[in-house]
PDB file of N, CA and C in Angstrom:
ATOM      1  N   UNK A   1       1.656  -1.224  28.823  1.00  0.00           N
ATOM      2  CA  UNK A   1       1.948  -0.012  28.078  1.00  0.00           C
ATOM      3  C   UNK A   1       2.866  -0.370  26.910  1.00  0.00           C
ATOM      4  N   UNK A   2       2.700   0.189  25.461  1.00  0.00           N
ATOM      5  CA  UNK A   2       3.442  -0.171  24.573  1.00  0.00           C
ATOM      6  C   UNK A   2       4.740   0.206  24.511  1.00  0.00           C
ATOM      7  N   UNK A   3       5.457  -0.364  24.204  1.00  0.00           N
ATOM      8  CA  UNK A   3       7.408   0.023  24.435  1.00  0.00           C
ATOM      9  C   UNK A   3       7.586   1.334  23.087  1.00  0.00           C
ATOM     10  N   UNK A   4       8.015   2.177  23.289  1.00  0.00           N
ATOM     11  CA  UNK A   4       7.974   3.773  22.408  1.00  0.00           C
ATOM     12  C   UNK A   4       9.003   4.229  22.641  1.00  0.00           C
ATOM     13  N   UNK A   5       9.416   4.966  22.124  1.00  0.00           N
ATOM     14  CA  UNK A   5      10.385   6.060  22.172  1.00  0.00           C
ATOM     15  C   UNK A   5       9.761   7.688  22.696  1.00  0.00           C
ATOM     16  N   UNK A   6      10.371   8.341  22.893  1.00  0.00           N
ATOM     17  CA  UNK A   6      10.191   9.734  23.169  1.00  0.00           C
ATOM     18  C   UNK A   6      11.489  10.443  22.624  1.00  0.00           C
ATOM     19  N   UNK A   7      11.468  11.293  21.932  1.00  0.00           N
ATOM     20  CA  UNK A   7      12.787  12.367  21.666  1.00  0.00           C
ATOM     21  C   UNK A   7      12.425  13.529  21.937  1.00  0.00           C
ATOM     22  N   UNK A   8      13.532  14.408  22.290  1.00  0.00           N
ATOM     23  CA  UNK A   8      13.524  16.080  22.694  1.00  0.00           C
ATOM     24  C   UNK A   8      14.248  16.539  21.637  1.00  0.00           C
ATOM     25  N   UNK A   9      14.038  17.610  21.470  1.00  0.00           N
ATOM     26  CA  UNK A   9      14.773  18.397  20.209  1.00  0.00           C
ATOM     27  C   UNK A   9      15.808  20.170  21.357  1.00  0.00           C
ATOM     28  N   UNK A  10      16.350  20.193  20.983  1.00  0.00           N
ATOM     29  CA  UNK A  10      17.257  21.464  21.476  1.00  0.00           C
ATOM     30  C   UNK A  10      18.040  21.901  20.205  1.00  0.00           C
ATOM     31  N   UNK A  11      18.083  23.457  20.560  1.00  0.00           N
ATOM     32  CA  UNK A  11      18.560  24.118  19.650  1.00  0.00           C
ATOM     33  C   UNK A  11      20.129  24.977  20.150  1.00  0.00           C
ATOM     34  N   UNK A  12      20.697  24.660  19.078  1.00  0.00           N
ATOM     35  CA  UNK A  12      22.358  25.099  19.467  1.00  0.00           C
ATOM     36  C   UNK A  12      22.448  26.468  18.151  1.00  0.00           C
ATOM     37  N   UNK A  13      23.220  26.833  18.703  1.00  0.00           N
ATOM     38  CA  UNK A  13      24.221  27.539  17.618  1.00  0.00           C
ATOM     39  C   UNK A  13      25.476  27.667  17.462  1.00  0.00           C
ATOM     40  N   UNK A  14      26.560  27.475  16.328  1.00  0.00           N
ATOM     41  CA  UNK A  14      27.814  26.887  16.453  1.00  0.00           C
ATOM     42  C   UNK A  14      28.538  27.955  15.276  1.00  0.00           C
ATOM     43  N   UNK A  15      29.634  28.272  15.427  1.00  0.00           N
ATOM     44  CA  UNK A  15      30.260  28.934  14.868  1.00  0.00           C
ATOM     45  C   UNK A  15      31.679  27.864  14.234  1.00  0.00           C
ATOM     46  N   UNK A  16      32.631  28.594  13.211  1.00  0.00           N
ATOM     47  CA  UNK A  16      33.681  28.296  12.847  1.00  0.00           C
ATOM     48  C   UNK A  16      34.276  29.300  11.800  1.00  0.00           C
ATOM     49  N   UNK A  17      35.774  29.217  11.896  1.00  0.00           N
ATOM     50  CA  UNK A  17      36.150  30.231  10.881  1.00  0.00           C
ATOM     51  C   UNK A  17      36.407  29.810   9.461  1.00  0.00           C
ATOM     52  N   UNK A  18      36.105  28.433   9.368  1.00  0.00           N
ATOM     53  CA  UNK A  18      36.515  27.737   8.536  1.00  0.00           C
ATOM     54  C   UNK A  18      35.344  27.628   7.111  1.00  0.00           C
ATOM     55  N   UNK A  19      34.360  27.188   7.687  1.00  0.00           N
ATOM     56  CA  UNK A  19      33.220  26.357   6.942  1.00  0.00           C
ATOM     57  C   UNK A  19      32.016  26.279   7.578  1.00  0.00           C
ATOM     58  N   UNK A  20      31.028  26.605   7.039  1.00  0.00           N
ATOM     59  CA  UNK A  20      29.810  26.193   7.352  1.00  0.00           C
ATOM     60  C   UNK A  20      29.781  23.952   8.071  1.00  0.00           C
ATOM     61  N   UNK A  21      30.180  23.756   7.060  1.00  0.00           N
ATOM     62  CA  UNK A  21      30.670  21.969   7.495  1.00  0.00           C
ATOM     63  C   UNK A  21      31.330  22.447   8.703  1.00  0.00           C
ATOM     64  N   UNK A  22      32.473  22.806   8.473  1.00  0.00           N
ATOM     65  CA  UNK A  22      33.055  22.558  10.191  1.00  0.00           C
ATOM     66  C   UNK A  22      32.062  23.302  11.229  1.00  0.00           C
ATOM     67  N   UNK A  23      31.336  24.327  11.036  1.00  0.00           N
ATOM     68  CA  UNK A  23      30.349  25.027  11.957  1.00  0.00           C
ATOM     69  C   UNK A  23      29.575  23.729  12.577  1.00  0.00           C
ATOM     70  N   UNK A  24      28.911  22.910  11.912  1.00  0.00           N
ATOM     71  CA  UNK A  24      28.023  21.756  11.848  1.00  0.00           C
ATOM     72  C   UNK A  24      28.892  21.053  12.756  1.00  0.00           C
ATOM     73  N   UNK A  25      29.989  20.587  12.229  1.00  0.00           N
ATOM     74  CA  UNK A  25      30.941  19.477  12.951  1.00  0.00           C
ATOM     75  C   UNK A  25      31.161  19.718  14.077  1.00  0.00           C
ATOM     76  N   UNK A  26      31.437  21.226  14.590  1.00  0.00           N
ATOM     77  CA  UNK A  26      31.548  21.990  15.575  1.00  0.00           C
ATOM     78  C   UNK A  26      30.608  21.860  16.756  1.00  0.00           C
ATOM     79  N   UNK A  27      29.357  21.587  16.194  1.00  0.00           N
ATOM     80  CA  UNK A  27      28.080  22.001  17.033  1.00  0.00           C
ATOM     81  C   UNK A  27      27.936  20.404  17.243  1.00  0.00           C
ATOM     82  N   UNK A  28      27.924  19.575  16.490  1.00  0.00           N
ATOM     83  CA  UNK A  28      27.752  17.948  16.896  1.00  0.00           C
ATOM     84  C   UNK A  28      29.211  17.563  17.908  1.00  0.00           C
ATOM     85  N   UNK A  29      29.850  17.752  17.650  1.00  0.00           N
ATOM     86  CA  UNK A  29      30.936  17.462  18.637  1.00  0.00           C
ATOM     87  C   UNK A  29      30.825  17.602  20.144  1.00  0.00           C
ATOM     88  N   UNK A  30      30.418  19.083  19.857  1.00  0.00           N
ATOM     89  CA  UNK A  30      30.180  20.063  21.647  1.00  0.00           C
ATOM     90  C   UNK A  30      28.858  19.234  21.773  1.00  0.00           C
ATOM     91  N   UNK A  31      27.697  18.936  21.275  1.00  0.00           N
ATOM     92  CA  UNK A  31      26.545  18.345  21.609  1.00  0.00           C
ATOM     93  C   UNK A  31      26.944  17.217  22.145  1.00  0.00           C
ATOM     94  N   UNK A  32      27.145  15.951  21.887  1.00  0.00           N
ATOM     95  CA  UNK A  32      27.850  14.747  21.842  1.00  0.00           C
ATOM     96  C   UNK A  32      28.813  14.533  23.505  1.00  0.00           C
ATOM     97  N   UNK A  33      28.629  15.840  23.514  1.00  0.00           N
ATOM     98  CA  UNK A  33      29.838  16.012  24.984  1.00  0.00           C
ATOM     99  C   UNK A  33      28.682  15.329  26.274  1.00  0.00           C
ATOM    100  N   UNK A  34      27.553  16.705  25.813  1.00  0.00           N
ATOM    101  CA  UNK A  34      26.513  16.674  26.962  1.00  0.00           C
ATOM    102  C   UNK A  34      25.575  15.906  27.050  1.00  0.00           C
ATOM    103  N   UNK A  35      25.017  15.794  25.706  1.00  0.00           N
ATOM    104  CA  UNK A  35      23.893  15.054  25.434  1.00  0.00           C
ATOM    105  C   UNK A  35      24.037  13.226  24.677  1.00  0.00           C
ATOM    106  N   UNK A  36      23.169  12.165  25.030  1.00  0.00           N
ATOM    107  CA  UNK A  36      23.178  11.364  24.658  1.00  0.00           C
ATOM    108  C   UNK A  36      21.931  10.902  23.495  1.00  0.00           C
ATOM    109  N   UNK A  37      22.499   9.733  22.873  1.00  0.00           N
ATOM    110  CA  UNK A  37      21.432   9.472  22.094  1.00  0.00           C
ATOM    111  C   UNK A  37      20.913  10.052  20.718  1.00  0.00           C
ATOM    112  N   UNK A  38      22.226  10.672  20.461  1.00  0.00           N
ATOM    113  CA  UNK A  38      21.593  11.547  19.555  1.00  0.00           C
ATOM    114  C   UNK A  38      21.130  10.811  18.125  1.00  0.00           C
ATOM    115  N   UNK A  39      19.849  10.989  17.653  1.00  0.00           N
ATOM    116  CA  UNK A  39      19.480  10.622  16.438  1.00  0.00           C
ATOM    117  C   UNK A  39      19.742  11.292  14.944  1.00  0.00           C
ATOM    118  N   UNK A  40      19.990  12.597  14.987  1.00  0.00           N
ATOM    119  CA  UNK A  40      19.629  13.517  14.092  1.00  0.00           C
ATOM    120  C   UNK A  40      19.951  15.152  14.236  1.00  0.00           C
ATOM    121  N   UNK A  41      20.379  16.079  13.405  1.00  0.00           N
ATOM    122  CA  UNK A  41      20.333  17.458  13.552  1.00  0.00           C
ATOM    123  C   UNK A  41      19.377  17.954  12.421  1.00  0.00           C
ATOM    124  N   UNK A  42      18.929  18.763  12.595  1.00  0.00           N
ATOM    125  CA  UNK A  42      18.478  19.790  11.165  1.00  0.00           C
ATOM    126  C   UNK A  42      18.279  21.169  11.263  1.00  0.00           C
ATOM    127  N   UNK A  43      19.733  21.823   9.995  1.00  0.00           N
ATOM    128  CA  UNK A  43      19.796  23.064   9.771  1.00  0.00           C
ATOM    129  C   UNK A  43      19.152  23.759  10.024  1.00  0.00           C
ATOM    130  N   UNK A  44      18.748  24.917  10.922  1.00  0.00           N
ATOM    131  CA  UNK A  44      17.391  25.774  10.748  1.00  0.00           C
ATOM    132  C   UNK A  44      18.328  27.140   9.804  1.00  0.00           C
ATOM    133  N   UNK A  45      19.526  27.277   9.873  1.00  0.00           N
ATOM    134  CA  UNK A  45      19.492  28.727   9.852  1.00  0.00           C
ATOM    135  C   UNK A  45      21.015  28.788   9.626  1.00  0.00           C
ATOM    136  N   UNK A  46      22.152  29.327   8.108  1.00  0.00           N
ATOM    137  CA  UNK A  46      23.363  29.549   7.820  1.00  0.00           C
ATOM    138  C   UNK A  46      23.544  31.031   7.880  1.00  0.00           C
ATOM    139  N   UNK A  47      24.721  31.572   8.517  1.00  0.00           N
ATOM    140  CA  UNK A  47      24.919  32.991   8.267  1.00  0.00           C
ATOM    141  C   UNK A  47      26.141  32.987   8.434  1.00  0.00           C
ATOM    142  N   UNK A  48      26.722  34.206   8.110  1.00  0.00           N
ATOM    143  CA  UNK A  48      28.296  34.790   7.664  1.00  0.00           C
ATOM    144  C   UNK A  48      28.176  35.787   8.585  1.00  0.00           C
ATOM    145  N   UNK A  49      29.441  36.221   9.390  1.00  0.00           N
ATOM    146  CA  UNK A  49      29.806  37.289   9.974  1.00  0.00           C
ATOM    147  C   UNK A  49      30.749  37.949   9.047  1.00  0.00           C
ATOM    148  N   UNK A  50      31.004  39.244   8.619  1.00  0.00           N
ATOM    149  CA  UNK A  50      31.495  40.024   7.768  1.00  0.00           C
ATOM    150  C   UNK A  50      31.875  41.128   8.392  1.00  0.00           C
ATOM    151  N   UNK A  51      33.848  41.332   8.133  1.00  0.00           N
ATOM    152  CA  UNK A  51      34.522  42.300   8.903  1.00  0.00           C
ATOM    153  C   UNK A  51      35.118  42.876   7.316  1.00  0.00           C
ATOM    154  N   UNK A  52      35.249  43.730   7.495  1.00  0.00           N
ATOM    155  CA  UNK A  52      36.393  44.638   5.803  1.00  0.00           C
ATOM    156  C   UNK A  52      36.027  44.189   4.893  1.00  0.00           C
ATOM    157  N   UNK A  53      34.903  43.179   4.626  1.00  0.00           N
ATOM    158  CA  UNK A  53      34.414  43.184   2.849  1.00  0.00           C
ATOM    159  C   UNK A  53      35.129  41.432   3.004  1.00  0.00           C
ATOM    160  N   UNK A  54      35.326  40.644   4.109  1.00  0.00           N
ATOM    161  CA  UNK A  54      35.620  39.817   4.567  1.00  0.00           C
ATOM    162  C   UNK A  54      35.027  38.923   5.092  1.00  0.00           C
ATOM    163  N   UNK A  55      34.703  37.417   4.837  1.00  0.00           N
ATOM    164  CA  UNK A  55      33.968  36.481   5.624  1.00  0.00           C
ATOM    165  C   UNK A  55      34.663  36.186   6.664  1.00  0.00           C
ATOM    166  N   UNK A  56      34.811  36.431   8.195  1.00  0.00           N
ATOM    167  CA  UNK A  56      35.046  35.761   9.324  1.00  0.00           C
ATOM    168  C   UNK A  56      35.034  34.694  10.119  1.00  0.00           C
ATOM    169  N   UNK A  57      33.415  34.823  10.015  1.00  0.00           N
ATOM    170  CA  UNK A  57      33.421  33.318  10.495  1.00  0.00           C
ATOM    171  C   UNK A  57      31.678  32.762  10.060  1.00  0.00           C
ATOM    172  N   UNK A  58      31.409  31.890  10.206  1.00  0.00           N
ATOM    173  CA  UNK A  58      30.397  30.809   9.573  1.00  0.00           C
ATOM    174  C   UNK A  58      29.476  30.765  11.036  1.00  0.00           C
ATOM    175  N   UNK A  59      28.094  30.600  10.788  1.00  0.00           N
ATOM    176  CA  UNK A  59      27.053  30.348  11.563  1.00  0.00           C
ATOM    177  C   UNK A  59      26.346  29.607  11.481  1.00  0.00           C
ATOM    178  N   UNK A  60      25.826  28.533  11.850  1.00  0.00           N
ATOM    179  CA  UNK A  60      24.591  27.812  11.830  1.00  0.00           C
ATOM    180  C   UNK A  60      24.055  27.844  13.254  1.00  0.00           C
ATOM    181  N   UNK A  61      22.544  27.549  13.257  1.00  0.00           N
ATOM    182  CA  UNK A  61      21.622  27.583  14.159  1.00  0.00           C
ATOM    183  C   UNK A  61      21.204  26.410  14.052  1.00  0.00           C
ATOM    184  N   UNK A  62      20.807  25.186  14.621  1.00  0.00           N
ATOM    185  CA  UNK A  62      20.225  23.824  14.252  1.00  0.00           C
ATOM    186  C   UNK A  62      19.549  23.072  15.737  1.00  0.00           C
ATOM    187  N   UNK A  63      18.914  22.767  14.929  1.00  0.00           N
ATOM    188  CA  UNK A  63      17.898  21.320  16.254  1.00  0.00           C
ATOM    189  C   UNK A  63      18.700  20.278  16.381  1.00  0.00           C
ATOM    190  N   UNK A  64      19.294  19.808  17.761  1.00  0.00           N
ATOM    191  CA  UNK A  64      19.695  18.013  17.928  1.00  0.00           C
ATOM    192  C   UNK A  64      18.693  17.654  18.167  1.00  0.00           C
ATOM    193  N   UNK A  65      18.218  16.597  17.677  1.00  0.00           N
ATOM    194  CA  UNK A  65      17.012  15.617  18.124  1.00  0.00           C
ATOM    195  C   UNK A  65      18.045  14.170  19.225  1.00  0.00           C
ATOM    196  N   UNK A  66      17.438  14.412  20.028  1.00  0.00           N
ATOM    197  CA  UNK A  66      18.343  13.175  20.934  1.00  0.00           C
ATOM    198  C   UNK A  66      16.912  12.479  21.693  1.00  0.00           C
ATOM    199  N   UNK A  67      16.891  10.758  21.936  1.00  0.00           N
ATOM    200  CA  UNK A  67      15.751  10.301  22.596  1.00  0.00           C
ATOM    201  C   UNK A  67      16.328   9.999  23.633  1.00  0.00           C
ATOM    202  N   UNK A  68      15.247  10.153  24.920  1.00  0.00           N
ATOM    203  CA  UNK A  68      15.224  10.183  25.982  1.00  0.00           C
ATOM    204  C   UNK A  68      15.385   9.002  26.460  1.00  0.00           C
ATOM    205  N   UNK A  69      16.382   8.952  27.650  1.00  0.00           N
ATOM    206  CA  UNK A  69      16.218   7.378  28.466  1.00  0.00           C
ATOM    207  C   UNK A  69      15.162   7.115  29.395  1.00  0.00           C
ATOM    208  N   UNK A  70      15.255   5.893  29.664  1.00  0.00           N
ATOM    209  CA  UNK A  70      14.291   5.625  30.787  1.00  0.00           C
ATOM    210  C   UNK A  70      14.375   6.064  31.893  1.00  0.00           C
TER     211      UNK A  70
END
């Protein structure tokens, strides 16, 4: 059988009050906890929570791509 890879993709969503970047940084960090291997993320989705005409806090939605062990 030829030697291959396999990867899974999972989808997080990560918040911060700071930055969209720290939202990201946020969500790779907590990933990184559970999951191994990770190759890659990609953005699906940025949003703003809005209180009094006020940005609160930062949203992203994103895929970890992490490959599977043996």
């Amino acid at each position: 059988m030829p030697d291959g890879r396999v990867a899974r993709v999972t989808e997080i969503i990560a918040a911060s009050t700071k930055s969209f970047d720290d939202a990201i940084k946020t969500g790779f960090s907590r990933s990184s906890k559970t999951l191994r291997n990770i190759t890659g993320m990609r953005i699906l989705e940025q949003r703003v929570a809005v209180e009094k005409d006020k940005i609160i806090e930062y949203r992203v939605r994103m895929e970890v791509i992490f490959v599977l062990e043996d």
